[in-house]
N, C-alpha and C. Protein backbone atom coordinates (compact mmCIF):
# COMPACT_ATOMS: atom_id res chain seq x y z
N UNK A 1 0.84 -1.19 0.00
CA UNK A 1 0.00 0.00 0.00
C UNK A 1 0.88 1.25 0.00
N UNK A 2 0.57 2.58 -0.80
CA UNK A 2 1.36 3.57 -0.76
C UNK A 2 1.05 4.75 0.49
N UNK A 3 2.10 5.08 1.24
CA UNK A 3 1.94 6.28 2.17
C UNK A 3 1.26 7.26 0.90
N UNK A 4 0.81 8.19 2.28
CA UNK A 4 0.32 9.51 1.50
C UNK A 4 1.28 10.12 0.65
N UNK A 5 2.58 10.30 1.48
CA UNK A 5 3.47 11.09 0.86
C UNK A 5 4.05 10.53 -0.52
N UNK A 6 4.00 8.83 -1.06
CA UNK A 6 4.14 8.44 -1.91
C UNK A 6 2.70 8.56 -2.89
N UNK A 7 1.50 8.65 -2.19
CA UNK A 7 0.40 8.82 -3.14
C UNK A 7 0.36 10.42 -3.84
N UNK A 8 1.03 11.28 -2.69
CA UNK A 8 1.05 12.46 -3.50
C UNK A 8 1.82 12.94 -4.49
N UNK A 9 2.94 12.22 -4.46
CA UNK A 9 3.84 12.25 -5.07
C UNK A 9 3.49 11.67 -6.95
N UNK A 10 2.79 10.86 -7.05
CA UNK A 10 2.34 9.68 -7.42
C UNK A 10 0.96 10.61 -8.39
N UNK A 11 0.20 11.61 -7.78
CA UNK A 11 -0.94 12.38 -7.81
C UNK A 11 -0.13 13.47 -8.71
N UNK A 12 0.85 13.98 -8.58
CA UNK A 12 1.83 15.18 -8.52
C UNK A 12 2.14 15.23 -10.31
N UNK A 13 2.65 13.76 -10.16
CA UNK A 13 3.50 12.81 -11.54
C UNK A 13 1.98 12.97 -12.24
N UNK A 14 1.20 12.70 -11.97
CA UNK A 14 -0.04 12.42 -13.15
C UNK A 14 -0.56 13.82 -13.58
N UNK A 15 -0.30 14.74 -12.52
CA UNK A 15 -0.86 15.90 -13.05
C UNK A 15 0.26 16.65 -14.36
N UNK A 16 1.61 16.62 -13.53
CA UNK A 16 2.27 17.22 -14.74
C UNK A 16 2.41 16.31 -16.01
N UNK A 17 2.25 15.36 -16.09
CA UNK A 17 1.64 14.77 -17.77
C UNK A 17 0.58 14.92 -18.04
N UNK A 18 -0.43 15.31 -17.47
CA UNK A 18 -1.66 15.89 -17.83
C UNK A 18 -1.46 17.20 -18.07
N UNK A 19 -1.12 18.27 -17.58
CA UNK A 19 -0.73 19.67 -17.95
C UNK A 19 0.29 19.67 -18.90
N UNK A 20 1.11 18.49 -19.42
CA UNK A 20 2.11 18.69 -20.78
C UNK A 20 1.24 18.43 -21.77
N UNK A 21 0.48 17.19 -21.78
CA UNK A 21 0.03 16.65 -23.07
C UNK A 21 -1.32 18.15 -23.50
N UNK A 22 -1.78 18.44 -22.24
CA UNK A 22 -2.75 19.86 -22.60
C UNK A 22 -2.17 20.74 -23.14
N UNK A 23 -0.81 21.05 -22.51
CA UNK A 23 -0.14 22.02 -23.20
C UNK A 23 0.06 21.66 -24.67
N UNK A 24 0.46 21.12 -25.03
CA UNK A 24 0.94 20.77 -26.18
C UNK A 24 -0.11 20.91 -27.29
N UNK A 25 -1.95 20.38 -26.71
CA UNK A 25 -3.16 20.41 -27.14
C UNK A 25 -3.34 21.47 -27.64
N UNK A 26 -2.96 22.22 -26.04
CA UNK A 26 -3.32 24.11 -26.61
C UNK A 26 -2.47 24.62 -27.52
N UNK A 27 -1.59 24.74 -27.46
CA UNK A 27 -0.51 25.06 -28.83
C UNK A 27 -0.68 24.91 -29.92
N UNK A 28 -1.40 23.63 -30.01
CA UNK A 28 -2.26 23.03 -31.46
C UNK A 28 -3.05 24.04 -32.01
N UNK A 29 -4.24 24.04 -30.58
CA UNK A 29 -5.62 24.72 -31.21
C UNK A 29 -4.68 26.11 -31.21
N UNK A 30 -3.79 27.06 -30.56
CA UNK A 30 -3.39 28.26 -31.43
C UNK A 30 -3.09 27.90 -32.26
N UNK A 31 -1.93 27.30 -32.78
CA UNK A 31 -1.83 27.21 -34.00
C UNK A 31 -2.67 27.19 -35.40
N UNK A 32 -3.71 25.92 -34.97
CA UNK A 32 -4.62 25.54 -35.99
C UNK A 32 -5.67 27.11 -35.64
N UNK A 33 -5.66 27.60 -34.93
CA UNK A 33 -7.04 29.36 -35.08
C UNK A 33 -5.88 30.44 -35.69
N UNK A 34 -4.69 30.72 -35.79
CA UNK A 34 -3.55 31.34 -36.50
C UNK A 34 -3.44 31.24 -37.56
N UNK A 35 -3.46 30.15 -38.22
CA UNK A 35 -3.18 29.59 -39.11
C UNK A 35 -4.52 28.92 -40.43
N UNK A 36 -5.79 29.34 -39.32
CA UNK A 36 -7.07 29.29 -40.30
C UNK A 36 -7.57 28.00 -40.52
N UNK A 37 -6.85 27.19 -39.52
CA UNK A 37 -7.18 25.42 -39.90
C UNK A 37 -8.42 24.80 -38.78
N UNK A 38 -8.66 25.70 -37.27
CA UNK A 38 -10.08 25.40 -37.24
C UNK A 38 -11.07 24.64 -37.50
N UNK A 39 -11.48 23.26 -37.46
CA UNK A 39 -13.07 23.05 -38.21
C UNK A 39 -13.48 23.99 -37.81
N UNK A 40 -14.24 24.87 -38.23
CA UNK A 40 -15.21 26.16 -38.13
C UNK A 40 -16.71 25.44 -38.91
N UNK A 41 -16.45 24.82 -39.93
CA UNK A 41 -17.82 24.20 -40.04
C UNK A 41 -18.63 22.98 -39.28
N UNK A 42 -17.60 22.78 -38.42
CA UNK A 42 -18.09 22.03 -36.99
C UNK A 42 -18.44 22.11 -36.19
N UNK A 43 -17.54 23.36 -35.74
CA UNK A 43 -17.33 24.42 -34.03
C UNK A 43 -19.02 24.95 -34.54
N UNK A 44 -19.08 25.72 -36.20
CA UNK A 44 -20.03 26.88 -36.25
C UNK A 44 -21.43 26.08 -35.32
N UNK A 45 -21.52 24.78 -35.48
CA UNK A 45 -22.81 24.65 -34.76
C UNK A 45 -23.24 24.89 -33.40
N UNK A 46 -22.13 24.90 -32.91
CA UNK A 46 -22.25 24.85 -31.41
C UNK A 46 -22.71 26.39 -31.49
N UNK A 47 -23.37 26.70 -30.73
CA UNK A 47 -23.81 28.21 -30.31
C UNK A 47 -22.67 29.14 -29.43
N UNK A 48 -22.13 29.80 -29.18
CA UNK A 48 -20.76 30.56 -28.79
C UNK A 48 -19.96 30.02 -28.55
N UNK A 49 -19.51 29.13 -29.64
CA UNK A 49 -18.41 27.80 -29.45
C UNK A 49 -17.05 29.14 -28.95
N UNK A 50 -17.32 30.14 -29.35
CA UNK A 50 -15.92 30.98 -29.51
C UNK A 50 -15.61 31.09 -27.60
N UNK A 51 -16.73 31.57 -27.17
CA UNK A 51 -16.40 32.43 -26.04
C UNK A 51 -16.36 30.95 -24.88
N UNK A 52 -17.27 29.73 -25.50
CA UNK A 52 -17.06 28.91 -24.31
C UNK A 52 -15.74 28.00 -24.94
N UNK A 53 -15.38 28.18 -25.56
CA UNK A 53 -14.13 27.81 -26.14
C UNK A 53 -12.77 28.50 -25.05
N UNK A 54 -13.11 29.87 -25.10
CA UNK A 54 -12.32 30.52 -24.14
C UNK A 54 -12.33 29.74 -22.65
N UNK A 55 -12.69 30.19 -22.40
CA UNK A 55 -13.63 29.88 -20.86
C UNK A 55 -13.12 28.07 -20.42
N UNK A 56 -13.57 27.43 -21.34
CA UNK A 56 -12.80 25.79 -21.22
C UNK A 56 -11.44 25.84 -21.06
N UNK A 57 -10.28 26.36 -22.07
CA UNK A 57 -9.45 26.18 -22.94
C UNK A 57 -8.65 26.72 -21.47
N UNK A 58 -8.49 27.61 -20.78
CA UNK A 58 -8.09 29.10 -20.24
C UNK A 58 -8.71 28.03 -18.81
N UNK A 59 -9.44 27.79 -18.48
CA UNK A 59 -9.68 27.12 -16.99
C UNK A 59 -9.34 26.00 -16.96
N UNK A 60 -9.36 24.70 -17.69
CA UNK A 60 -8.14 23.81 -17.68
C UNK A 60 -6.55 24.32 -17.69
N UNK A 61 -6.47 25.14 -18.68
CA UNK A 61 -4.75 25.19 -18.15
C UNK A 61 -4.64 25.86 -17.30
N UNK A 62 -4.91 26.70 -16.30
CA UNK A 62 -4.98 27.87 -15.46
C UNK A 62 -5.01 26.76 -14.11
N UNK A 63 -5.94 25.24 -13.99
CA UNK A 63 -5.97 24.61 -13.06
C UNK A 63 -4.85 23.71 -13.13
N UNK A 64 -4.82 23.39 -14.80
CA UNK A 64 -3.25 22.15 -14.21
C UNK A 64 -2.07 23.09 -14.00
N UNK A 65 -1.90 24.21 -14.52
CA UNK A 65 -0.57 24.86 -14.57
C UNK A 65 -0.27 25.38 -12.77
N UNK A 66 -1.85 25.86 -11.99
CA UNK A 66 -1.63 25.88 -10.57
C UNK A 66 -1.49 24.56 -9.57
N UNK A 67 -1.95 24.11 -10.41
CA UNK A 67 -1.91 22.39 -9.90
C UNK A 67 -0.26 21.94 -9.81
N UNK A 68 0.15 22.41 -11.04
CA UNK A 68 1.75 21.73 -11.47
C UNK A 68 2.65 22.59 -10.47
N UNK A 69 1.88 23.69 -9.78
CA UNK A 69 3.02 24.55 -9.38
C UNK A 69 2.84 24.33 -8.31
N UNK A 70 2.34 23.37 -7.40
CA UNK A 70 1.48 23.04 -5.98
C UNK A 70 0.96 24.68 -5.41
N UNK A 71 0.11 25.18 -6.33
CA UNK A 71 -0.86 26.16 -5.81
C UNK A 71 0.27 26.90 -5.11
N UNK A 72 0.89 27.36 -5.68
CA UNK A 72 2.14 28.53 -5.37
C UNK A 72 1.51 29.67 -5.60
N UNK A 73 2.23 30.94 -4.33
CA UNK A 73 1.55 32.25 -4.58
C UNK A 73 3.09 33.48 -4.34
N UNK A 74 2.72 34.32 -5.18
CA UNK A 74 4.09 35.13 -5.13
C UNK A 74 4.31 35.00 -3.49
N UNK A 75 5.37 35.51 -3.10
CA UNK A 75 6.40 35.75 -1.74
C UNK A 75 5.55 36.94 -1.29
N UNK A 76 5.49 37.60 0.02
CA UNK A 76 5.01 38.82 0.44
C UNK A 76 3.48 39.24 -0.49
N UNK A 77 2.80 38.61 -1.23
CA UNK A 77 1.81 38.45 -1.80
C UNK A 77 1.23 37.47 -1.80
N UNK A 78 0.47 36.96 -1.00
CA UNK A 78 -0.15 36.14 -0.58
C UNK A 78 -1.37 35.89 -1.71
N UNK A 79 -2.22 36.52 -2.17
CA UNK A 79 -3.56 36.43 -2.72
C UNK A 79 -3.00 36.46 -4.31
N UNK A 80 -1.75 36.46 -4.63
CA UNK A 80 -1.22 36.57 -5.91
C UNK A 80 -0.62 35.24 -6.28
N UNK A 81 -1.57 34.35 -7.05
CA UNK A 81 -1.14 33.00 -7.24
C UNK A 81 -0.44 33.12 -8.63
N UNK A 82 0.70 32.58 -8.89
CA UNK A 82 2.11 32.64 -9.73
C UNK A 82 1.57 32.13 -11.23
N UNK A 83 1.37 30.79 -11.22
CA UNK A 83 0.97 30.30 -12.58
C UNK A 83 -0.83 31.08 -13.25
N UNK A 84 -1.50 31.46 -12.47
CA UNK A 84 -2.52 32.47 -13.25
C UNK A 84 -2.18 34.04 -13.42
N UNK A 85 -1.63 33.82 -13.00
CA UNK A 85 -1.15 36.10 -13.16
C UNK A 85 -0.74 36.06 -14.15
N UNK A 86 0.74 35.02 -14.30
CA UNK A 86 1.74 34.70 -15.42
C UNK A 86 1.16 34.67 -16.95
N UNK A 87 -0.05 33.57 -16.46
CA UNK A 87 -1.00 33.37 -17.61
C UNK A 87 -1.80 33.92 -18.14
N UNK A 88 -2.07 34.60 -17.42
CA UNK A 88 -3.35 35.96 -17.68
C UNK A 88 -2.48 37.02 -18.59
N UNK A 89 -1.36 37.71 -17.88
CA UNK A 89 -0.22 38.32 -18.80
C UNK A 89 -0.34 37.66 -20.03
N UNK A 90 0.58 36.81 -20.19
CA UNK A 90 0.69 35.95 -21.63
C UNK A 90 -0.57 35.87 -22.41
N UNK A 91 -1.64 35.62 -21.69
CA UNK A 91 -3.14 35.52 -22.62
C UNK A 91 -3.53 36.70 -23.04
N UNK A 92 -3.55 37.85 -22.21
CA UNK A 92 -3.78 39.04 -22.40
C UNK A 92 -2.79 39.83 -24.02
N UNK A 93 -1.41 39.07 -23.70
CA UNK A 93 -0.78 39.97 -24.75
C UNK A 93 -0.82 38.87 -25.89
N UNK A 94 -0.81 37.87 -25.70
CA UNK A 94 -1.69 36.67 -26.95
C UNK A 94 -3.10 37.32 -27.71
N UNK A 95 -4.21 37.75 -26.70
CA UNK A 95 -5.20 38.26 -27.24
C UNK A 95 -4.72 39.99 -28.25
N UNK A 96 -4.04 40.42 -27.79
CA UNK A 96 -3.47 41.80 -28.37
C UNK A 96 -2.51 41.29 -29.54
N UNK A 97 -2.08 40.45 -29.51
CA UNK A 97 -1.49 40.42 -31.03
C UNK A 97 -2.48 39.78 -32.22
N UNK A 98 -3.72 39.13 -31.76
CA UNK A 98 -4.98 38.71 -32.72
C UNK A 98 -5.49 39.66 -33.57
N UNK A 99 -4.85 41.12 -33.26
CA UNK A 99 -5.37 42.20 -34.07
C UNK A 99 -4.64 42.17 -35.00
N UNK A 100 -3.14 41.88 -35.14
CA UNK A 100 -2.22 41.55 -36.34
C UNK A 100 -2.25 40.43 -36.95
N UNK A 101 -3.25 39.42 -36.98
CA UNK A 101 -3.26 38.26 -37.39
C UNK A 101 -4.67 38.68 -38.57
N UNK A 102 -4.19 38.07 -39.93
CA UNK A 102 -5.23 38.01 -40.40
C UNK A 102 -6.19 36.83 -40.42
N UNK A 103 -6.49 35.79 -40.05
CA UNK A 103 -7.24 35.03 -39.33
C UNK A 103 -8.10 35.36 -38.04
N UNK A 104 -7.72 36.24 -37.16
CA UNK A 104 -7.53 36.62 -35.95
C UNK A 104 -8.31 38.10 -35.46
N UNK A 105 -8.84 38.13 -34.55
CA UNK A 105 -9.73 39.48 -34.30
C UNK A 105 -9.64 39.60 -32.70
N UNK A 106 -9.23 40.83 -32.13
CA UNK A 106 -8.84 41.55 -31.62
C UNK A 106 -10.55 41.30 -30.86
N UNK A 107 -11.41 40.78 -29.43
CA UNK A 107 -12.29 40.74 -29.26
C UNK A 107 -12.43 41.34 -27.43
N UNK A 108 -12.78 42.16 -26.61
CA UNK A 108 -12.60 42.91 -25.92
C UNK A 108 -13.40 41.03 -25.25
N UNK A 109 -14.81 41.16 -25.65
CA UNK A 109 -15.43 39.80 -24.81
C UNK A 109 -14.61 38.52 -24.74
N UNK A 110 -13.48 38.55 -25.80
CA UNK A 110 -12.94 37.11 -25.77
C UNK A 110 -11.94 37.06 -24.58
N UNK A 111 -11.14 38.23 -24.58
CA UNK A 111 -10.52 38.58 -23.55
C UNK A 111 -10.75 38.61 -21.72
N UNK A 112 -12.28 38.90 -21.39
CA UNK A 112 -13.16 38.98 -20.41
C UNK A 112 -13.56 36.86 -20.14
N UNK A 113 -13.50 36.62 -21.39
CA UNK A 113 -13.89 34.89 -21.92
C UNK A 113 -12.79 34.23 -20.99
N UNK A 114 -11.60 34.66 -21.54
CA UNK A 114 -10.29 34.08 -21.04
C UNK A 114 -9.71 34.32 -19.60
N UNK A 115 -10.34 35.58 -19.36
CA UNK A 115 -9.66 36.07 -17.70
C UNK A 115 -10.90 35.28 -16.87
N UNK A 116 -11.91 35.21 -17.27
CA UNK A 116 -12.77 34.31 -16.31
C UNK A 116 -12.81 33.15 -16.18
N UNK A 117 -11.78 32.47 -17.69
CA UNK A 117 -11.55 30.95 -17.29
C UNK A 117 -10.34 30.81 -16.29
N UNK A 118 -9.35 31.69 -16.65
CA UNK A 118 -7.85 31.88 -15.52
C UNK A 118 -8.33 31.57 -14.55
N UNK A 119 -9.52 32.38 -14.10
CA UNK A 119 -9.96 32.41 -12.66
C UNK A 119 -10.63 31.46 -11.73
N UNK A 120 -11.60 31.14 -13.04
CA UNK A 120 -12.33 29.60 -12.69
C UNK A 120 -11.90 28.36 -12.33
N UNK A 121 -10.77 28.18 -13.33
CA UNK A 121 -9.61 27.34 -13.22
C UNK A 121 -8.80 27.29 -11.46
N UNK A 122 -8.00 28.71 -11.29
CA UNK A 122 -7.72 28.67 -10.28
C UNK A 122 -8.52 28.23 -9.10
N UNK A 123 -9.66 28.83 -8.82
CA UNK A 123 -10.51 28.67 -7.97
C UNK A 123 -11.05 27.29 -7.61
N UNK A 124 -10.90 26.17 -8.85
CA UNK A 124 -11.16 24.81 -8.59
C UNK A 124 -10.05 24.23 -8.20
N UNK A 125 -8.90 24.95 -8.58
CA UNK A 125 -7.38 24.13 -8.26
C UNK A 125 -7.28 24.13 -6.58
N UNK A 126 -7.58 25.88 -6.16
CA UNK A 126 -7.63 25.97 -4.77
C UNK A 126 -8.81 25.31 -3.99
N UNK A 127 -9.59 25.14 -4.33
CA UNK A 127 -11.04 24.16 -3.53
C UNK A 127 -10.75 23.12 -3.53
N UNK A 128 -10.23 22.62 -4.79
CA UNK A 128 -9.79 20.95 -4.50
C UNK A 128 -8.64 20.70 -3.63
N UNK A 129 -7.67 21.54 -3.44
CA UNK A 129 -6.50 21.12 -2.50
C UNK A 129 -6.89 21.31 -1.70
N UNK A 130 -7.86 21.78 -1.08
CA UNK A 130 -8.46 22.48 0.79
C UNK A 130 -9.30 20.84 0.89
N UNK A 131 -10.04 20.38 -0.05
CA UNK A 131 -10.06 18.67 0.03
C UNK A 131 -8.95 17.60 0.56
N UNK A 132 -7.84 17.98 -0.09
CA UNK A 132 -7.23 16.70 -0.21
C UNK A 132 -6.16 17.13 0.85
């Protein structure tokens, strides 16, 4: 039988291959929305595939990436958790270069889409560790 400290360990290992192989996922889908490759005649059915697209995409990685970091929060900033700030930055200036993309549109709501998945994300990462 495994101690805790080997089950967490064990818990730890599964998450960061789960947050690589996502990563790697997400990189895709930028790529393939950059690059115009999209099914869009697939997505189009779904009804705001765009914004709950955000919202999914942005709260999974926002939970494994706080997950991968064992729910780390800056030093002398306590309420400032490291892997969503980081991410929010990066998404934020990701969303600001969509205006130079011709595929790509510059969307004030997609942006609002994405900071509320960061958040969502976090917020399940931190509820579930106050569980376990």
């Amino acid at each position: 039988m495994k101690t805790s400290s080997k089950l967490g360990q064990s818990n730890q290992r599964h998450v960061v291959w789960l947050a690589g192989g996502y990563g790697g996922l997400f990189l895709l889908i930028l790529w393939a929305a950059y690059t115009n490759n999209l099914p869009l005649n697939l997505l189009g059915r779904i009804p705001y595939y765009d914004k709950i697209g955000h919202v999914v995409l942005y709260a999974l990685a926002s939970y494994l990436g706080h997950r991968v970091l064992n729910r780390r929060h800056f030093k002398g900033i306590r309420y400032l958790p490291i892997f969503p700030v980081l991410f929010s930055l990066a998404m934020t200036a990701e969303e600001i270069v969509q205006g130079l993309s011709p595929y790509r549109t510059l969307d004030s709501l997609d942006l609002v889409c994405s900071l509320g998945g960061v958040v969502l994300g976090y917020f399940l990462a931190q509820g579930l560790g106050k569980r376990s």
